[in-house]
Protein backbone atom coordinates (compact mmCIF):
# COMPACT_ATOMS: atom_id res chain seq x y z
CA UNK A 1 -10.84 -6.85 -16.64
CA UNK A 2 -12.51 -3.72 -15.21
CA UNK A 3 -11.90 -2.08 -12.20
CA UNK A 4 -15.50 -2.82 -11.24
CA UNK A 5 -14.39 -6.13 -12.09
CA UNK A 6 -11.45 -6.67 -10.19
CA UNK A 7 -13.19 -5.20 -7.08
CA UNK A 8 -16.29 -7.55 -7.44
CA UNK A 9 -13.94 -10.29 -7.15
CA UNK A 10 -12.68 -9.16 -4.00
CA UNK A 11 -15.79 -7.99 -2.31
CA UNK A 12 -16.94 -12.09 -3.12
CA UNK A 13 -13.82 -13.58 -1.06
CA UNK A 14 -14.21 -10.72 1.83
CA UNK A 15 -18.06 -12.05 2.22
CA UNK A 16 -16.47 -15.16 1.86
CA UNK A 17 -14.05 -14.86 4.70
CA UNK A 18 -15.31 -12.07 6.51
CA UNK A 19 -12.06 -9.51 6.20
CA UNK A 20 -12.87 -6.46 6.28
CA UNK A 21 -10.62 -5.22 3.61
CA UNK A 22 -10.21 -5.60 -0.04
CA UNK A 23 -6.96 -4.29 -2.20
CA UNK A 24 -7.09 -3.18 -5.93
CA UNK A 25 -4.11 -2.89 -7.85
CA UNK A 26 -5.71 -0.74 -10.24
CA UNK A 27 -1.97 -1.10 -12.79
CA UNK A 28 -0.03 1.76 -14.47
CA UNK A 29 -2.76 2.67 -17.42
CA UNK A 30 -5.62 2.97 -15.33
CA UNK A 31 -7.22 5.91 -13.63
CA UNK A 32 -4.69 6.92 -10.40
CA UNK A 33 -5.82 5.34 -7.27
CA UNK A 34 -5.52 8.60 -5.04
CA UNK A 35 -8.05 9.95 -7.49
CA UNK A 36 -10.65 6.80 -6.69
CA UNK A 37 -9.82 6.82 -3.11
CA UNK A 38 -10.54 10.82 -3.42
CA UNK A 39 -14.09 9.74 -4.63
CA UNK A 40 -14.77 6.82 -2.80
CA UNK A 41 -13.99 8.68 0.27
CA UNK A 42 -16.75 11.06 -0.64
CA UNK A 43 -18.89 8.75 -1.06
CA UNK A 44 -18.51 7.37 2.53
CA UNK A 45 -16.02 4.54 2.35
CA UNK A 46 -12.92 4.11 4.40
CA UNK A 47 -10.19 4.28 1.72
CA UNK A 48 -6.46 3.98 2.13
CA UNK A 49 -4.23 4.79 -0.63
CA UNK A 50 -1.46 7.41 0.55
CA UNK A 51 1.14 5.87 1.62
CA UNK A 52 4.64 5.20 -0.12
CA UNK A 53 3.83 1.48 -0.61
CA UNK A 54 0.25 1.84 -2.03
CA UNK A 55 0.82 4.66 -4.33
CA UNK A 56 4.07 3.53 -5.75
CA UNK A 57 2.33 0.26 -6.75
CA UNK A 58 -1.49 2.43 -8.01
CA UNK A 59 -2.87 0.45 -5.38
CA UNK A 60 -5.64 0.94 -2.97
CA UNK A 61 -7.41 -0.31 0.20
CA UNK A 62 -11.28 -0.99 0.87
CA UNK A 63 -12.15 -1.28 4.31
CA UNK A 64 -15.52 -3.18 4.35
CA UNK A 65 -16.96 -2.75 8.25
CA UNK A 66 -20.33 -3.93 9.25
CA UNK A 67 -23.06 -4.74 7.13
CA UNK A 68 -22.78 -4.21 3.20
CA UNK A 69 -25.98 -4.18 1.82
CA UNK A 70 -26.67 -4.61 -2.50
CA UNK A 71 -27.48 -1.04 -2.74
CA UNK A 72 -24.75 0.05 -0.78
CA UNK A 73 -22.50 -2.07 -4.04
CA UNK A 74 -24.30 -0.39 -6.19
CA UNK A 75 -23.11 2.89 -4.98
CA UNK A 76 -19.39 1.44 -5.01
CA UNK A 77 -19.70 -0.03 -8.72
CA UNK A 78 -20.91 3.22 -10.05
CA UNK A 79 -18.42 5.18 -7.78
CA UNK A 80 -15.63 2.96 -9.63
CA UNK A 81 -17.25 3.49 -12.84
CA UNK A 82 -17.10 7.32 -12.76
CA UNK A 83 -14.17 8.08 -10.20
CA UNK A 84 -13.07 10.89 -11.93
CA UNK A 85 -16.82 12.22 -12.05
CA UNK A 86 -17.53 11.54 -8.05
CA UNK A 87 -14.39 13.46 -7.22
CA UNK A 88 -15.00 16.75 -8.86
């Protein structure tokens, strides 16, 4: 399953819910989560993904505030399609 994938899934239970914050554990042979929160953060989301817990386990945090509109998704699936790419 793609990253995209994985996150999809857990932006449809946060909309679901209404939690503000989705977790990807993006596993060991994926691209390193400090490098996606690098781009994400560029790319204006709040990202958490430094500490010991989250970057022993390639793990990262979404924080989803306010209104999240299609186009702003759009900008997150192509951020997680090209992290490495959006962080240069």
């Amino acid at each position: 399953m793609s990253l995209w994938d994985r996150f999809r899934r857990g932006l449809e239970r946060t909309r679901e819910a209404l939690v503000g914050v989705v977790g990807a554990a993006l596993g060991r042979r994926t691209v390193d989560a400090a490098t996606v929160a690098v781009a994400l953060e560029r790319a204006g989301w709040l990202v958490a993904a430094r500490s010991r817990h989250l970057l022993e386990r390639n793990w990262l945090q979404l924080c989803l505030m306010g209104e999240v509109s299609a186009r702003d998704l759009d900008g997150l699936a192509d951020t997680l399609a090209n992290p490495v790419h959006h962080s240069a």
